[in-house]
N, C-alpha and C. Protein backbone atom coordinates (compact mmCIF):
# COMPACT_ATOMS: atom_id res chain seq x y z
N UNK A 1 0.84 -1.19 0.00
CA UNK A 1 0.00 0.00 0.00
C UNK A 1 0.88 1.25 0.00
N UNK A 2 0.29 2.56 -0.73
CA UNK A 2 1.62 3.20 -0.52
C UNK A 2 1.21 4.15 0.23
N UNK A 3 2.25 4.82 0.76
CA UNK A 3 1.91 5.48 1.71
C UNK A 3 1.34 7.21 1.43
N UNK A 4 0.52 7.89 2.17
CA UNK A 4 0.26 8.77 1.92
C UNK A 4 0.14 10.00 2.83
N UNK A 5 -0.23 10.80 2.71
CA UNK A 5 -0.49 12.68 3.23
C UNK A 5 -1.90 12.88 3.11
N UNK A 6 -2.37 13.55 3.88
CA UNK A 6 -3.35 14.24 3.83
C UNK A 6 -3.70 15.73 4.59
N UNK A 7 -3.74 16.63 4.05
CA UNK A 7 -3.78 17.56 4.69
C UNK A 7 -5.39 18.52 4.62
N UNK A 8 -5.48 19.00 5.43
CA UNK A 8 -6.98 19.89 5.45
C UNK A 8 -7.25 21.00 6.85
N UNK A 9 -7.86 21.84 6.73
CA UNK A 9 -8.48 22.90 7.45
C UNK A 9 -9.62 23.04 7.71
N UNK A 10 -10.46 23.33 8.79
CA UNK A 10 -11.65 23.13 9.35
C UNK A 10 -11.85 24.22 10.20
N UNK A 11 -13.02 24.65 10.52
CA UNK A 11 -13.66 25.80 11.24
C UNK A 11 -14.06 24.34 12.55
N UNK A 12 -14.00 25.12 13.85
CA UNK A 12 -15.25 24.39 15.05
C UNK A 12 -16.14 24.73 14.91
N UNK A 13 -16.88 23.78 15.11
CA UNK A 13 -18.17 23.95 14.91
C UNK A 13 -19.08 24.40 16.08
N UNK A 14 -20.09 25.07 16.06
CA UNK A 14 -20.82 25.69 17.17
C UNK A 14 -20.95 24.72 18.15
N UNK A 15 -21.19 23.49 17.86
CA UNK A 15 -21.54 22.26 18.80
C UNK A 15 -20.44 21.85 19.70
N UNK A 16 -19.07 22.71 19.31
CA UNK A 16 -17.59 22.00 20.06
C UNK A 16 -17.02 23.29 20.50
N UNK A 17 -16.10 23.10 21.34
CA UNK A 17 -15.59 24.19 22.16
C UNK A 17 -14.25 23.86 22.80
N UNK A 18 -13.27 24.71 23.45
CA UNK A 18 -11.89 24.46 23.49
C UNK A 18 -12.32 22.81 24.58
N UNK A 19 -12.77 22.88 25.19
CA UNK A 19 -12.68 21.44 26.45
C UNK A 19 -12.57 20.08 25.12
N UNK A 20 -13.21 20.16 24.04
CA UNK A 20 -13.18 19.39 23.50
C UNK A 20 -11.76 18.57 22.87
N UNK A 21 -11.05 19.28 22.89
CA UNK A 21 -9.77 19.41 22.16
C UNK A 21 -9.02 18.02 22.69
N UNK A 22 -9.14 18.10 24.08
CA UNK A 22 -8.57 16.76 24.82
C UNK A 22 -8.91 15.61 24.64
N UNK A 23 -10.45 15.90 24.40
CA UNK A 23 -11.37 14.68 23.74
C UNK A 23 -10.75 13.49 22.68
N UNK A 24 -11.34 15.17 21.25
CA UNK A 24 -10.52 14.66 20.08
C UNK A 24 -9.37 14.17 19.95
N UNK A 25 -8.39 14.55 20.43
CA UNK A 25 -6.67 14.50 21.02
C UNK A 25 -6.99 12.37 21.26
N UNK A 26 -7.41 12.15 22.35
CA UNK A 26 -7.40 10.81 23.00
C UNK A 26 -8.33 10.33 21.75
N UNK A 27 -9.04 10.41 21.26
CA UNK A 27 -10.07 9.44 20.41
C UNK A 27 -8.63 9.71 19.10
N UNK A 28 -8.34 10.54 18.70
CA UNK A 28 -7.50 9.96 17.35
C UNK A 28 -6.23 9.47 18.05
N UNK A 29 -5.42 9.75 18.77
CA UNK A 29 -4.51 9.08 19.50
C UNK A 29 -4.73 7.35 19.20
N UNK A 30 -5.56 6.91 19.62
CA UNK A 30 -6.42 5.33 19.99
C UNK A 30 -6.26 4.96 18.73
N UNK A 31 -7.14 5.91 17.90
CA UNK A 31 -7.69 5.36 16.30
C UNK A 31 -6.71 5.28 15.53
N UNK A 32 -5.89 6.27 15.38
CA UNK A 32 -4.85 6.47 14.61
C UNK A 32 -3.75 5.49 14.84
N UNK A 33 -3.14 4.75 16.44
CA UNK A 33 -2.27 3.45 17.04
C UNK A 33 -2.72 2.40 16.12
N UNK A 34 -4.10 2.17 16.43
CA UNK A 34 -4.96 1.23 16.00
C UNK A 34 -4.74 0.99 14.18
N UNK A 35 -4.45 1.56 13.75
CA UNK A 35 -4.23 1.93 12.25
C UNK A 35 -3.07 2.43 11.27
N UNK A 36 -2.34 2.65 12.36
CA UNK A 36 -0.97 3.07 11.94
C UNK A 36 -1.10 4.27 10.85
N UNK A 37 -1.69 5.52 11.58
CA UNK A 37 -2.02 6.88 11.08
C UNK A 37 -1.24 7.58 12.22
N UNK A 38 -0.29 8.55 11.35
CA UNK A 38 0.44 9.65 12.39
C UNK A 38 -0.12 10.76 11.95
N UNK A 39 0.77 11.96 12.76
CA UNK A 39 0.27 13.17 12.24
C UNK A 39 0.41 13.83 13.20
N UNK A 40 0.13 15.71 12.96
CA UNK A 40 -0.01 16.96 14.22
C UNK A 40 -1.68 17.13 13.70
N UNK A 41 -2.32 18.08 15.09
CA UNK A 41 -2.93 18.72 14.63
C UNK A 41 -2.38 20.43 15.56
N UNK A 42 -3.03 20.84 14.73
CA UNK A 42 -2.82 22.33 15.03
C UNK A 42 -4.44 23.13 16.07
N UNK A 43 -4.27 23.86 16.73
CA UNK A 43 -5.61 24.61 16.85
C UNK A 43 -5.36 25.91 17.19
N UNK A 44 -5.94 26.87 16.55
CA UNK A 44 -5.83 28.16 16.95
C UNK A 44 -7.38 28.86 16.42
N UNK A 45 -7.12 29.85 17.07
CA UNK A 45 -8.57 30.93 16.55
C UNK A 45 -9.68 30.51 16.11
N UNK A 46 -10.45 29.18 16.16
CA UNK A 46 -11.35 28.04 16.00
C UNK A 46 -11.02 27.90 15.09
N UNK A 47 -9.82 27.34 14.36
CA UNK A 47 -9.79 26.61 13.19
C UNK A 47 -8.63 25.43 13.80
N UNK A 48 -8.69 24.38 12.92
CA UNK A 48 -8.33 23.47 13.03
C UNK A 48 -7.16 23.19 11.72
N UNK A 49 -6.27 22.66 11.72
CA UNK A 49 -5.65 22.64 10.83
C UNK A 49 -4.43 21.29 11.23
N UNK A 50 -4.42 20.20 10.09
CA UNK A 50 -4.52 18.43 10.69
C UNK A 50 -3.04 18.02 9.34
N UNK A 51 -2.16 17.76 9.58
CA UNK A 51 -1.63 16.32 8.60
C UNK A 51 -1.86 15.34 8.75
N UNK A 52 -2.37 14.38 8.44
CA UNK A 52 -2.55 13.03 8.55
C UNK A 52 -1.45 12.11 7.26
N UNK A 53 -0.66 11.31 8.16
CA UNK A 53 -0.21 10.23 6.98
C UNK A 53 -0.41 9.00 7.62
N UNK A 54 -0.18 7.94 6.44
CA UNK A 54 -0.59 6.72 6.47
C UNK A 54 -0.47 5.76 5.13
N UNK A 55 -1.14 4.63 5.59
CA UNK A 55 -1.03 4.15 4.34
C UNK A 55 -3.04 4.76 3.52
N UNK A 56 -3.03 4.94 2.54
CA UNK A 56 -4.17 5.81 1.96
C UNK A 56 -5.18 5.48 2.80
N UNK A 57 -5.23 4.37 2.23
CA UNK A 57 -7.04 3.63 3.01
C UNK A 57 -7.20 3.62 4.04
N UNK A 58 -6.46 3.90 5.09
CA UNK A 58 -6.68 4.35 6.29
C UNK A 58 -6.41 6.07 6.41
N UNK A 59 -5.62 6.38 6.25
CA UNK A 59 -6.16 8.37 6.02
C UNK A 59 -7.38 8.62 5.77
N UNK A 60 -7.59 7.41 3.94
CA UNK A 60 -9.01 8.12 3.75
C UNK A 60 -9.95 7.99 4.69
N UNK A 61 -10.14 6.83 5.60
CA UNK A 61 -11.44 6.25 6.08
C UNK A 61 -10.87 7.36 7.38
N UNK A 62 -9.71 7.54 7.73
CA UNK A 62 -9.96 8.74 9.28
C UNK A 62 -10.60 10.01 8.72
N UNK A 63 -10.37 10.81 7.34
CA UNK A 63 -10.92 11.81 6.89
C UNK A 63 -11.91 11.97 6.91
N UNK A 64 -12.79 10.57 6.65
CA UNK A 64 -14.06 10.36 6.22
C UNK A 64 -14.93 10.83 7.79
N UNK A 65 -14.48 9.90 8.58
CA UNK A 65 -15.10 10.30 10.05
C UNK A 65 -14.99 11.73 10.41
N UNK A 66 -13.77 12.12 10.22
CA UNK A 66 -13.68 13.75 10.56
C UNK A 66 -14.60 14.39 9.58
N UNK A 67 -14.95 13.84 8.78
CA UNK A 67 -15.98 14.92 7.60
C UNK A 67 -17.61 14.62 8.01
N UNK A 68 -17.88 13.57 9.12
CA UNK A 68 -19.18 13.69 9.64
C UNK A 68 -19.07 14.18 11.14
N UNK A 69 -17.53 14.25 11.68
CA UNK A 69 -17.55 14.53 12.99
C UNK A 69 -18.50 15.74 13.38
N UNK A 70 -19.47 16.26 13.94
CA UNK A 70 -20.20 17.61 14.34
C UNK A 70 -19.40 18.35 14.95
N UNK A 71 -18.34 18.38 15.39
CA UNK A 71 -17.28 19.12 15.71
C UNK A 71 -16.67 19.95 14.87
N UNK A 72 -15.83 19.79 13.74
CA UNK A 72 -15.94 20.35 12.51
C UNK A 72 -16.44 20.64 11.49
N UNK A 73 -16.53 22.27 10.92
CA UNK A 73 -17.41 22.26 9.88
C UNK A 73 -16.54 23.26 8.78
N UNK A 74 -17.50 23.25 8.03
CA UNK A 74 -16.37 24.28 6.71
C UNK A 74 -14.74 23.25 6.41
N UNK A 75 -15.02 22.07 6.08
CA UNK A 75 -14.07 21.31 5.63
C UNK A 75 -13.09 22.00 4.95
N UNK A 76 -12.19 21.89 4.22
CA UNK A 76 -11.73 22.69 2.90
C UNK A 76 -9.80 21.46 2.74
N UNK A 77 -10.26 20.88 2.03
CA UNK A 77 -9.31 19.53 1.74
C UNK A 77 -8.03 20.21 0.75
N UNK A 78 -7.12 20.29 1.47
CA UNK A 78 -6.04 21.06 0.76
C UNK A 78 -4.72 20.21 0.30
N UNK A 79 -4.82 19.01 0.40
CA UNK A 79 -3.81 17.72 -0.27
C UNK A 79 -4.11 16.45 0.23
N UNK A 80 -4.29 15.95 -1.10
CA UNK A 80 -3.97 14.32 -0.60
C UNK A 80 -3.31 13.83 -1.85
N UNK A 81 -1.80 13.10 -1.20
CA UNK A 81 -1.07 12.99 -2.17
C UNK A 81 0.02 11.36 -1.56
N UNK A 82 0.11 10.85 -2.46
CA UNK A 82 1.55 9.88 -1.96
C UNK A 82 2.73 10.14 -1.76
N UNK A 83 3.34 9.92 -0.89
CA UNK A 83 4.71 10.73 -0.07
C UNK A 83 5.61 9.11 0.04
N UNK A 84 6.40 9.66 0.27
CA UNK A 84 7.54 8.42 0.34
C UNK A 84 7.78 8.14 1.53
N UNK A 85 8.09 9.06 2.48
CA UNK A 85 8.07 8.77 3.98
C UNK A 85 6.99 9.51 4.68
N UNK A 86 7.41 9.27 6.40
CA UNK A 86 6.69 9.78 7.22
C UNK A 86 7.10 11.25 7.10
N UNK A 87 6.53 12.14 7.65
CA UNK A 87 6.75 13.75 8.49
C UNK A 87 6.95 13.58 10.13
N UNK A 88 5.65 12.90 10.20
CA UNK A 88 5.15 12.75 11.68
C UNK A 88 5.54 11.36 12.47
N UNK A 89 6.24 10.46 11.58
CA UNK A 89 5.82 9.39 12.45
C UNK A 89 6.18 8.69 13.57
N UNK A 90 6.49 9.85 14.37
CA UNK A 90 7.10 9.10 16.31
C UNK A 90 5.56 9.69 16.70
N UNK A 91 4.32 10.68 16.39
CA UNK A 91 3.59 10.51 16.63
C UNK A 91 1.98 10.67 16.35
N UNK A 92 1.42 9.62 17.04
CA UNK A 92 0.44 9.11 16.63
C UNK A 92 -0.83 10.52 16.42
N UNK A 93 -0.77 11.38 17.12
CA UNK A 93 -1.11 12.72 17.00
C UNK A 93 -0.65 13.72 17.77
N UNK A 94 0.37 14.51 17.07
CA UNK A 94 1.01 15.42 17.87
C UNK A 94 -0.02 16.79 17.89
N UNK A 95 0.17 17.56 19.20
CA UNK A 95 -0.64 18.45 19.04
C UNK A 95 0.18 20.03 19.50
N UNK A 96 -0.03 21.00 18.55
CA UNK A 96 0.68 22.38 18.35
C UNK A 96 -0.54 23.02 19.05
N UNK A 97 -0.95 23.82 20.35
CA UNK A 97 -1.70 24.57 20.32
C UNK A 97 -1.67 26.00 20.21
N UNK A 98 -2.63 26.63 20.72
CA UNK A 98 -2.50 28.29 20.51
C UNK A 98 -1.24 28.57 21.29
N UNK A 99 -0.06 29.49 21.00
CA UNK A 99 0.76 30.06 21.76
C UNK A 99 1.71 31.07 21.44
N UNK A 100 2.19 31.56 22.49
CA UNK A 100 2.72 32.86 21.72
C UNK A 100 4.18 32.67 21.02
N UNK A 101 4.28 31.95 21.37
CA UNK A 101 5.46 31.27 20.27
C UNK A 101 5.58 31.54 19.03
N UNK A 102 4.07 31.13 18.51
CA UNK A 102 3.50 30.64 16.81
C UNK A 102 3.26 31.75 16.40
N UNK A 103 3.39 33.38 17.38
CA UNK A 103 2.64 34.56 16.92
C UNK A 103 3.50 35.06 15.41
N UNK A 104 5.08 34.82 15.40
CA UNK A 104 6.13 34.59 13.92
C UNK A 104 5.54 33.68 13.15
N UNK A 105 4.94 32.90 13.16
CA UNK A 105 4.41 31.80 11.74
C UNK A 105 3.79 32.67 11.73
N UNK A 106 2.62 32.79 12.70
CA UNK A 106 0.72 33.29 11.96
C UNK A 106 1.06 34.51 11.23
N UNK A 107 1.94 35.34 11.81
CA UNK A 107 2.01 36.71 10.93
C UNK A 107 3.22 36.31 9.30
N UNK A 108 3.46 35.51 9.60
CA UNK A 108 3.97 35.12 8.67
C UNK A 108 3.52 34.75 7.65
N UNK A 109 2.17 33.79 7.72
CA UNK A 109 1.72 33.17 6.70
C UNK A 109 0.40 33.36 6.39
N UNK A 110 -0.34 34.66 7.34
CA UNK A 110 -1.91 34.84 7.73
C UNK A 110 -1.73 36.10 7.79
N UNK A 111 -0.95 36.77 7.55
CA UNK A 111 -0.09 38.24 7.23
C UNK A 111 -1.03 38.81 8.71
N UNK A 112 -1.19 38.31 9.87
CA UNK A 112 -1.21 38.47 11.46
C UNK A 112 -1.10 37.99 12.56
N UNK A 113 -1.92 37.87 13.64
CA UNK A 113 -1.77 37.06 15.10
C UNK A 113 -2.88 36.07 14.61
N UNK A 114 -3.67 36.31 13.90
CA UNK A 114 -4.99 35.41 13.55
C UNK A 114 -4.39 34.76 13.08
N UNK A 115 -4.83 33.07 12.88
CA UNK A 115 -4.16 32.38 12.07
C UNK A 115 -5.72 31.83 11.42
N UNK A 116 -5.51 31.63 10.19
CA UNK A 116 -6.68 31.17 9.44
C UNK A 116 -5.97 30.34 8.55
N UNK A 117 -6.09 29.05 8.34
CA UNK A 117 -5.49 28.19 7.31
C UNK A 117 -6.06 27.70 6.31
N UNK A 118 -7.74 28.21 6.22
CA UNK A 118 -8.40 27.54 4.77
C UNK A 118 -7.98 28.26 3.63
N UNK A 119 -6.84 29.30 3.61
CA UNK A 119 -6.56 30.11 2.35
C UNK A 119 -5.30 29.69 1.96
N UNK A 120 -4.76 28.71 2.74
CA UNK A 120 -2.82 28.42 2.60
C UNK A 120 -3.26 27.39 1.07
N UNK A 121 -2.13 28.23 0.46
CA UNK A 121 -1.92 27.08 -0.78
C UNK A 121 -1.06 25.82 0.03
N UNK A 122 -0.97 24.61 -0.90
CA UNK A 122 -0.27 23.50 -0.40
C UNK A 122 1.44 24.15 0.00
N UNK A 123 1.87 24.52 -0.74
CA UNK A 123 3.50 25.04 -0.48
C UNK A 123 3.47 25.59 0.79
N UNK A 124 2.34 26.46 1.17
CA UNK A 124 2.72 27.39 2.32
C UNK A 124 2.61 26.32 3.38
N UNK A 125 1.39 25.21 3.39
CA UNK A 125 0.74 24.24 4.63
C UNK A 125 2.06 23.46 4.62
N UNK A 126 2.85 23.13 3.80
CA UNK A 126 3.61 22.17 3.68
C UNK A 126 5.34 23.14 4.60
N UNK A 127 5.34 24.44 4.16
CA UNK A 127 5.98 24.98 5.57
C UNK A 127 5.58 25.56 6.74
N UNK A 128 4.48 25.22 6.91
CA UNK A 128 3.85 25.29 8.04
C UNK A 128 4.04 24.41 9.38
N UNK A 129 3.89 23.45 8.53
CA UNK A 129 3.61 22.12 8.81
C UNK A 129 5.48 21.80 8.96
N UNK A 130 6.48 21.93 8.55
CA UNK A 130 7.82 22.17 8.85
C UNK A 130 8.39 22.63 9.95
N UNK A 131 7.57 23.90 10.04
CA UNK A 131 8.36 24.72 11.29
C UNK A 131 7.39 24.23 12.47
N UNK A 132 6.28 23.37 12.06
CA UNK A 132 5.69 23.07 13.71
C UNK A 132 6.52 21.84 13.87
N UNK A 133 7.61 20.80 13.09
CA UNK A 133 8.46 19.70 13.58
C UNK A 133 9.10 20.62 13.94
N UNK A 134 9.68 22.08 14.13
CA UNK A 134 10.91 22.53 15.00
C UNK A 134 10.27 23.25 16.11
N UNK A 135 8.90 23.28 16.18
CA UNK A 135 8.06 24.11 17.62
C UNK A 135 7.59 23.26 18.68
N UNK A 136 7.31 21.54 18.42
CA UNK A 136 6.36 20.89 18.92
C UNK A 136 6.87 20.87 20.30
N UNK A 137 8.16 20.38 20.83
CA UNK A 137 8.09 20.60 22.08
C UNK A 137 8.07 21.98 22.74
N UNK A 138 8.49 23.04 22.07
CA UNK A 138 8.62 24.52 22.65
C UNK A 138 7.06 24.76 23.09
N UNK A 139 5.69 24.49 21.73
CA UNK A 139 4.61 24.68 22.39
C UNK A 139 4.13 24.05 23.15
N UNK A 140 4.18 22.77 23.39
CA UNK A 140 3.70 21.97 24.06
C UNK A 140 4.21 21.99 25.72
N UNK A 141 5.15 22.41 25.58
CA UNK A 141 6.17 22.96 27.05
C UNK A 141 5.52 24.33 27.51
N UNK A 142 4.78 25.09 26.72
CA UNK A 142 4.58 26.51 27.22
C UNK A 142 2.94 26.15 27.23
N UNK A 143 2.19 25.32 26.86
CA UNK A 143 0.49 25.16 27.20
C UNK A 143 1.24 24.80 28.40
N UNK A 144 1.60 23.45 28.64
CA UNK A 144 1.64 23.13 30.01
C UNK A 144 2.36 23.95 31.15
N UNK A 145 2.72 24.62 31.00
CA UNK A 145 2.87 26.18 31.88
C UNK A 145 1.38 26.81 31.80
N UNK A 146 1.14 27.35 30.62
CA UNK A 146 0.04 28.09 31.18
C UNK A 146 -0.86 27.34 31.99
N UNK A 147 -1.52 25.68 31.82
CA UNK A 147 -2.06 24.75 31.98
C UNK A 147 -1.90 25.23 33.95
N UNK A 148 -0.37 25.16 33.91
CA UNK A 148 0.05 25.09 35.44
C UNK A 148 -0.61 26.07 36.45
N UNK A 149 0.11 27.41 35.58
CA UNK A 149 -0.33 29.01 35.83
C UNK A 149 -1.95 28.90 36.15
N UNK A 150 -3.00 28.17 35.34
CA UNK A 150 -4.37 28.59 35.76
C UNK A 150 -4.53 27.38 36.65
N UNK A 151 -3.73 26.36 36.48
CA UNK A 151 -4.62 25.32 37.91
C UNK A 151 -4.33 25.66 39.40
N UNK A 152 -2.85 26.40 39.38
CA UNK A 152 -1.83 26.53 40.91
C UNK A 152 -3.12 28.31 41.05
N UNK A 153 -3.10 29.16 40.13
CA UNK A 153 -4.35 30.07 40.54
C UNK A 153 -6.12 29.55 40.84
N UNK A 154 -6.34 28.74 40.29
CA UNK A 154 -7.62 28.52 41.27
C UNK A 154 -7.63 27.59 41.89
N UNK A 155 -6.46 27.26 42.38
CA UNK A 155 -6.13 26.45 44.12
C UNK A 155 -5.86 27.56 45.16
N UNK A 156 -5.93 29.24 44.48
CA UNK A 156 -5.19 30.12 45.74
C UNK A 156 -3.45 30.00 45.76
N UNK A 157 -2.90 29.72 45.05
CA UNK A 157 -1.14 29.28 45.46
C UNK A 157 -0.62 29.80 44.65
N UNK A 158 -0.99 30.83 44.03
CA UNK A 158 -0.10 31.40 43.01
C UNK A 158 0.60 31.01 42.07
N UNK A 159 1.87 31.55 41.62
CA UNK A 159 2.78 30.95 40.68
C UNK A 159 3.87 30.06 41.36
């Protein structure tokens, strides 16, 4: 089977909201092990923005679910193509969230702090999607600070 890419951008949908994120996170985590599908996803400013690789027939059939999920809406399918190797593959879904880190990409490629990704041609998603393999632990190290910052404040204990 050969292996493939898939890339796409999505609006949240009124029915989903940031708590959800952890949700989604653990349900493709599972699905994706289960199937040998890697990938990041991204989330910022309610959009969603996903690589998925794999071998096809399993990308396609995870796409497929994400395209009835009620969580996402305003699909907008921006590559699916056969690739020779992985991007992603130590994990099963890596996740980039909002941070001020990323505020140099978004103005970079969303010409601001907003980041909107249903307008990226493939070239731009495809360095996008580059510089989050050189951010993933930097953001993921600074949610879980802020993560810290709001749980140690509504225990009363400060920083």
């Amino acid at each position: 089977m050969p292996l493939s890419r898939l890339i796409y951008a999505s609006t949240m949908s009124t029915e989903c909201n940031i708590d959800e994120i952890d949700r989604i996170l653990a349900s493709a985590r599972t699905h994706n092990e289960r199937n040998r599908v890697s990938g990041v996803l991204h989330y910022s400013n309610r959009y969603f923005f996903q690589y998925l690789e794999g071998e096809m027939a399993q990308v396609e059939d995870t796409y497929e679910r994400i395209m009835v999920d009620p969580r996402h809406a305003a699909l907008r399918l921006i590559d699916l193509s056969v690739v020779r190797e992985r991007a992603f593959g130590d994990w099963t879904m890596a996740y980039v969230p909002e941070s001020a880190s990323l505020a140099a990409l978004h103005q970079k490629f969303c010409g601001g702090e907003v980041f909107d990704p249903r307008s990226l041609s493939l070239a731009e998603a495809l360095q996008v999607f580059e510089a989050f393999k050189h951010c993933l632990p930097t953001a993921h190290c600074e949610r879980l600070r802020e993560r810290h910052v709001l749980s140690t404040t509504r225990l009363g204990l400060g920083e």
